[in-house]
Protein backbone atom coordinates (compact mmCIF):
# COMPACT_ATOMS: atom_id res chain seq x y z
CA UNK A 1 135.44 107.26 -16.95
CA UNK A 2 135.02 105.38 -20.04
CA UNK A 3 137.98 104.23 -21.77
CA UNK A 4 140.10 107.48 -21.99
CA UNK A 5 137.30 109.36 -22.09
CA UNK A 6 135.34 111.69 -19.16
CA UNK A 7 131.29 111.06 -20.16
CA UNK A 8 128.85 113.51 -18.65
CA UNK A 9 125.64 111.32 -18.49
CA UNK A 10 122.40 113.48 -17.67
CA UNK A 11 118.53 112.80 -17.70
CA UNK A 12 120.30 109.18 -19.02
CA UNK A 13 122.03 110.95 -21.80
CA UNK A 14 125.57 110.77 -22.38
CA UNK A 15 125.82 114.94 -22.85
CA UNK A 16 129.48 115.43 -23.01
CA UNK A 17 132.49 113.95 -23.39
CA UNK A 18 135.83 115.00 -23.23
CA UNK A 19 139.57 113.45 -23.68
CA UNK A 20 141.28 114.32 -20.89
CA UNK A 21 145.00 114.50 -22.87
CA UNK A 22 143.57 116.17 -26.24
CA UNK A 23 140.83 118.42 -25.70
CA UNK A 24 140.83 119.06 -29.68
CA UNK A 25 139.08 115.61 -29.93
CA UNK A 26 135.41 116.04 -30.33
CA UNK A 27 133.67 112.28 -29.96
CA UNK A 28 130.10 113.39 -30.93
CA UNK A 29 129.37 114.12 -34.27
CA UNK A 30 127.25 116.91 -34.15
CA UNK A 31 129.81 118.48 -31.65
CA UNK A 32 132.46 117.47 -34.37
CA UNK A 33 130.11 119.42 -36.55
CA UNK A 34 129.80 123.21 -34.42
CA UNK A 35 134.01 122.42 -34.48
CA UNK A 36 133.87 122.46 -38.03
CA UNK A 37 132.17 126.29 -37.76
CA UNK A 38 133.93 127.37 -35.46
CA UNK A 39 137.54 126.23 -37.68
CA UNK A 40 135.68 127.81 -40.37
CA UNK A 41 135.92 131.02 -38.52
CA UNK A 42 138.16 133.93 -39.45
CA UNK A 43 141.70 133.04 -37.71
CA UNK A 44 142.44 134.29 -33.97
CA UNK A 45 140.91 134.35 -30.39
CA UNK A 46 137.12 134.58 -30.57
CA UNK A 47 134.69 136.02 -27.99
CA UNK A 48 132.70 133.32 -27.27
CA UNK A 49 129.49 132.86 -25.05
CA UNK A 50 128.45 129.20 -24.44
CA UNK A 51 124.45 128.82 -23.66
CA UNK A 52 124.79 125.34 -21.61
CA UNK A 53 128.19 124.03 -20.63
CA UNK A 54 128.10 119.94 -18.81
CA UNK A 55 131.46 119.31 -18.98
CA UNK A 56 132.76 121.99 -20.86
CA UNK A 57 133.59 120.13 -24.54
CA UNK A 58 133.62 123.08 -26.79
CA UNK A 59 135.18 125.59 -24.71
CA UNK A 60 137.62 123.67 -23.93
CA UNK A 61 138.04 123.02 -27.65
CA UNK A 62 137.92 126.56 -28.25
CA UNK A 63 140.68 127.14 -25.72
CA UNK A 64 142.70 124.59 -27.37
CA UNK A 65 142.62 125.86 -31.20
CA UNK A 66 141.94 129.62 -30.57
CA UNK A 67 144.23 130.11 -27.64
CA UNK A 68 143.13 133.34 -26.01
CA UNK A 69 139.54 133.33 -26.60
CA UNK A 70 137.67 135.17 -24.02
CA UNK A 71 134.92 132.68 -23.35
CA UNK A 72 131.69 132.87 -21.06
CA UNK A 73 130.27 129.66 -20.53
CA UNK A 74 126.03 130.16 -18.97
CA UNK A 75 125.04 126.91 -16.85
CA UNK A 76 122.89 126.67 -14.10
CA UNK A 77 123.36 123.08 -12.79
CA UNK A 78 126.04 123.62 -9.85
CA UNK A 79 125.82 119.74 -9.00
CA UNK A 80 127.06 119.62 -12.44
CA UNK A 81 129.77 122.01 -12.16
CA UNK A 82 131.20 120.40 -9.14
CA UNK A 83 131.13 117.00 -10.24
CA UNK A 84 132.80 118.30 -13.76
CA UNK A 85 135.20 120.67 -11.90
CA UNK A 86 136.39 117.54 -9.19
CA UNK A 87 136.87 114.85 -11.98
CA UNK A 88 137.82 116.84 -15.07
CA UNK A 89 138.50 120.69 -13.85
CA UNK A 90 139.56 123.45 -16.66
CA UNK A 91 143.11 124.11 -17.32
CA UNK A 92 144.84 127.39 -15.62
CA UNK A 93 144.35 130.23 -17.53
CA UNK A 94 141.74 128.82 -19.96
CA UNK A 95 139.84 132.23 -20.41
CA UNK A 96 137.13 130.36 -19.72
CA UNK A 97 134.30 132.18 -17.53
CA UNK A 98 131.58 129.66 -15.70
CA UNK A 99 128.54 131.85 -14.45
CA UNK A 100 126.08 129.82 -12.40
CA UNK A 101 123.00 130.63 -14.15
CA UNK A 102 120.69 129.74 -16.71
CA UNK A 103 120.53 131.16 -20.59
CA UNK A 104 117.65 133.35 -19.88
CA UNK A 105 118.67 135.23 -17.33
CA UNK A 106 122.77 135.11 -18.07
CA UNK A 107 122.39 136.44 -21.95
CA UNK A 108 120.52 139.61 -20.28
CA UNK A 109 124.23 140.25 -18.46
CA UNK A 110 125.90 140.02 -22.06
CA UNK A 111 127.38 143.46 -23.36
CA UNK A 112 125.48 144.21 -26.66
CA UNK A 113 127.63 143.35 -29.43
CA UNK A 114 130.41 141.69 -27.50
CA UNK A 115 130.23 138.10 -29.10
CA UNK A 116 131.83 136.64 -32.10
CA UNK A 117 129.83 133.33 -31.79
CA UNK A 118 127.02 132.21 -29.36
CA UNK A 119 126.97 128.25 -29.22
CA UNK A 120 123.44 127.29 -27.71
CA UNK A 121 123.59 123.27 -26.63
CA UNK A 122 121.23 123.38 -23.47
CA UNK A 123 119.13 121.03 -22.27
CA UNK A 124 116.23 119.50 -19.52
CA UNK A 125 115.10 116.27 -19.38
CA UNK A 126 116.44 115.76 -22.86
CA UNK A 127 114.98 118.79 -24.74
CA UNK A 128 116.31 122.74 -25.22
CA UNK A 129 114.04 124.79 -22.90
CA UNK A 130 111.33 126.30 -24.95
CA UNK A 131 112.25 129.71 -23.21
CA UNK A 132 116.11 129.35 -25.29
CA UNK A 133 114.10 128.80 -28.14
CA UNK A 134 111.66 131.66 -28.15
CA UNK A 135 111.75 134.49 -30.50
CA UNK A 136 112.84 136.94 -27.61
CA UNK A 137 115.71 134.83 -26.53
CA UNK A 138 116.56 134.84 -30.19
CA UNK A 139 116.47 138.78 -30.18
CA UNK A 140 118.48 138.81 -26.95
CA UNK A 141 121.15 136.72 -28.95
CA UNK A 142 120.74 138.94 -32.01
CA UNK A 143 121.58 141.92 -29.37
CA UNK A 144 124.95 140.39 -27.81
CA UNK A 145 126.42 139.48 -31.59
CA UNK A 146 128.55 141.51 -33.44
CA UNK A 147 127.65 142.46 -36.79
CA UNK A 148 130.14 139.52 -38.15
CA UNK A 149 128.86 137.02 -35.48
CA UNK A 150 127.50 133.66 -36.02
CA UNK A 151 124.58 132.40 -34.00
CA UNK A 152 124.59 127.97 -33.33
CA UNK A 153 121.95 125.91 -31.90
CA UNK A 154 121.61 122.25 -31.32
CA UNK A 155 118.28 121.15 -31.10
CA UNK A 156 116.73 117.45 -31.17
CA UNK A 157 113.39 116.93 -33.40
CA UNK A 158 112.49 114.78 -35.88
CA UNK A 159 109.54 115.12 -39.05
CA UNK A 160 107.30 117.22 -38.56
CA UNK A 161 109.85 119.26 -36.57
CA UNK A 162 107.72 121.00 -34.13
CA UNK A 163 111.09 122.44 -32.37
CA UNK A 164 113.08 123.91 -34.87
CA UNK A 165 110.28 125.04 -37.78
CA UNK A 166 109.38 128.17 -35.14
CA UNK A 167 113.36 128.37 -33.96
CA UNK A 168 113.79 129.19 -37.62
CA UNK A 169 110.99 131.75 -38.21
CA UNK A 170 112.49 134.08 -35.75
CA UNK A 171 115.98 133.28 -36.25
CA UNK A 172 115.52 133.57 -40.13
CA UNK A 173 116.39 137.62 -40.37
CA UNK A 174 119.48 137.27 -38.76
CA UNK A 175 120.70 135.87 -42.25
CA UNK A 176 122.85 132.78 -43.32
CA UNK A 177 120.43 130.80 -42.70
CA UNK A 178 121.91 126.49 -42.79
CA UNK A 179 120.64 123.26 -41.27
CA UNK A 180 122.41 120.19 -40.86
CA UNK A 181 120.74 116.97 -39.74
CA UNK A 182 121.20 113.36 -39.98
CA UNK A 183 119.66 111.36 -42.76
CA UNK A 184 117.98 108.85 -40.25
CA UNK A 185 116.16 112.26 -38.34
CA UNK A 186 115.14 113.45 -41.73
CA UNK A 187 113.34 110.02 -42.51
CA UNK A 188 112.05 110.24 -38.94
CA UNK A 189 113.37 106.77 -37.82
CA UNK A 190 114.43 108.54 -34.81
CA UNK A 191 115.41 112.11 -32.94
CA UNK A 192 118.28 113.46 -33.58
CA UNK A 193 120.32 116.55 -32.79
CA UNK A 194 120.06 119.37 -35.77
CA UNK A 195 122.34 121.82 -35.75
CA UNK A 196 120.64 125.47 -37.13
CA UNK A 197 123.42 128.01 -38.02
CA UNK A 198 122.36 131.91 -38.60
CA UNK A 199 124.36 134.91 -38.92
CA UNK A 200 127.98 135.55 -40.17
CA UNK A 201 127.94 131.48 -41.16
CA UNK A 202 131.46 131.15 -42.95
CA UNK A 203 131.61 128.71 -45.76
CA UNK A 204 132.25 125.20 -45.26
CA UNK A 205 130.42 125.31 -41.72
CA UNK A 206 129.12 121.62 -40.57
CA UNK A 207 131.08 120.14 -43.38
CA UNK A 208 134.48 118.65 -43.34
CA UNK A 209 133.79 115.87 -46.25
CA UNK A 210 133.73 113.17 -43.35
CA UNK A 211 130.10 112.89 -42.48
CA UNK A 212 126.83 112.21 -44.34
CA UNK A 213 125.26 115.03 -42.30
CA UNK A 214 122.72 116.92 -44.46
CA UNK A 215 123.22 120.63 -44.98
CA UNK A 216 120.34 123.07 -46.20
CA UNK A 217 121.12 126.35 -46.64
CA UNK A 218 119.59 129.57 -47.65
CA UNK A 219 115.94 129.16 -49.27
CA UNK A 220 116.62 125.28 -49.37
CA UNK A 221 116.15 125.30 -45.20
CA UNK A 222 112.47 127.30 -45.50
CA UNK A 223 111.99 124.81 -48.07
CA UNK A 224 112.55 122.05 -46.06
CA UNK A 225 111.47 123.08 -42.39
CA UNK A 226 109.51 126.86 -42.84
């Protein structure tokens, strides 16, 4: 525990982090970011399928603010799950669904067109697995969204963006197309997570006038990382 917080650490990463008395309290800012999207969301439950889950931040956020919400969380790290499940288990009756397996093979189990929003925040040793990054993962998401659905990845790169630039060519046609990133990543001073958005993306996504996040969207994002 730190403070009154429960911190996942991981690969030496602090991954998650989650207050155990308001779950509606999202400490990272890129996480505070995907919570922006998903507020921006049309009102009610939401099918949701999480691609990673550590201790379970946005579902549980989810649960919280769209009470309801059918949600499938994909993680394949059972030492994880027990340790997260002893020291900070789910509420009863969250709706929340934890499968014991990894993106690839879970989204293949995934109903086509079943899922309002697919959150993908995955990773090992650090990094998203190339394989969730891959044009035919991308298609497999594109399969399980409804027509309305909104697509989210969070993916750490910096300049010259070797990660996301090919992310983006195959997740371009799915539409809606927005980037945000923190001015220090695009200068390259460091990594940093970048959130890529495709799909159904409602207005105002990533943006709650709080942050100096930058947001791209539409032509501007080829511009900057095609």
């Amino acid at each position: 525990m730190m403070s009154d917080l429960f911190v996942l650490e991981l690969d030496g990463l602090q991954q998650s982090a989650v207050d155990p008395q308001d779950p509606t309290r999202l400490v990272f800012d890129y996480v505070r970011r995907i919570g922006d999207l998903i507020d921006a969301m049309p009102e009610g439950p939401l099918r949701v399928l999480h691609v990673g889950g550590a201790a379970m931040t946005l579902p549980r956020y989810v649960a919280a603010t769209r009470p309801r919400s059918p949600q499938i969380v994909l993680e394949p790290n059972e030492a994880v799950l027990a340790r997260v499940a002893d020291e900070m288990p789910l509420p009863p009756r969250s709706g929340i669904e934890v499968r014991v397996v990894d993106g690839q093979t879970g989204i293949a189990q995934i109903r086509p067109a079943s899922q309002d929003l697919v959150v993908l925040d995955a990773f090992d040793g650090g990094v998203v697995p190339e394989a969730l990054t891959s044009a035919p993962w991308i298609r497999q998401v594109r399969e399980v969204l409804t027509p309305r659905g909104v697509f989210v990845a969070n993916i750490v790169d910096r300049p010259p963006y070797p990660r996301i630039r090919p992310f983006i060519a195959a997740a371009r046609d799915l539409g809606g197309l927005m980037v945000a990133v923190e001015p220090a990543t695009m200068k390259g001073r460091r990594e940093g997570n970048m959130l890529i958005a495709c799909g159904a993306v409602p207005t105002g996504a990533f943006d709650d006038g709080s942050t100096d996040f930058r947001v791209f969207r539409g032509q501007a994002v080829v511009d900057a990382f095609g």
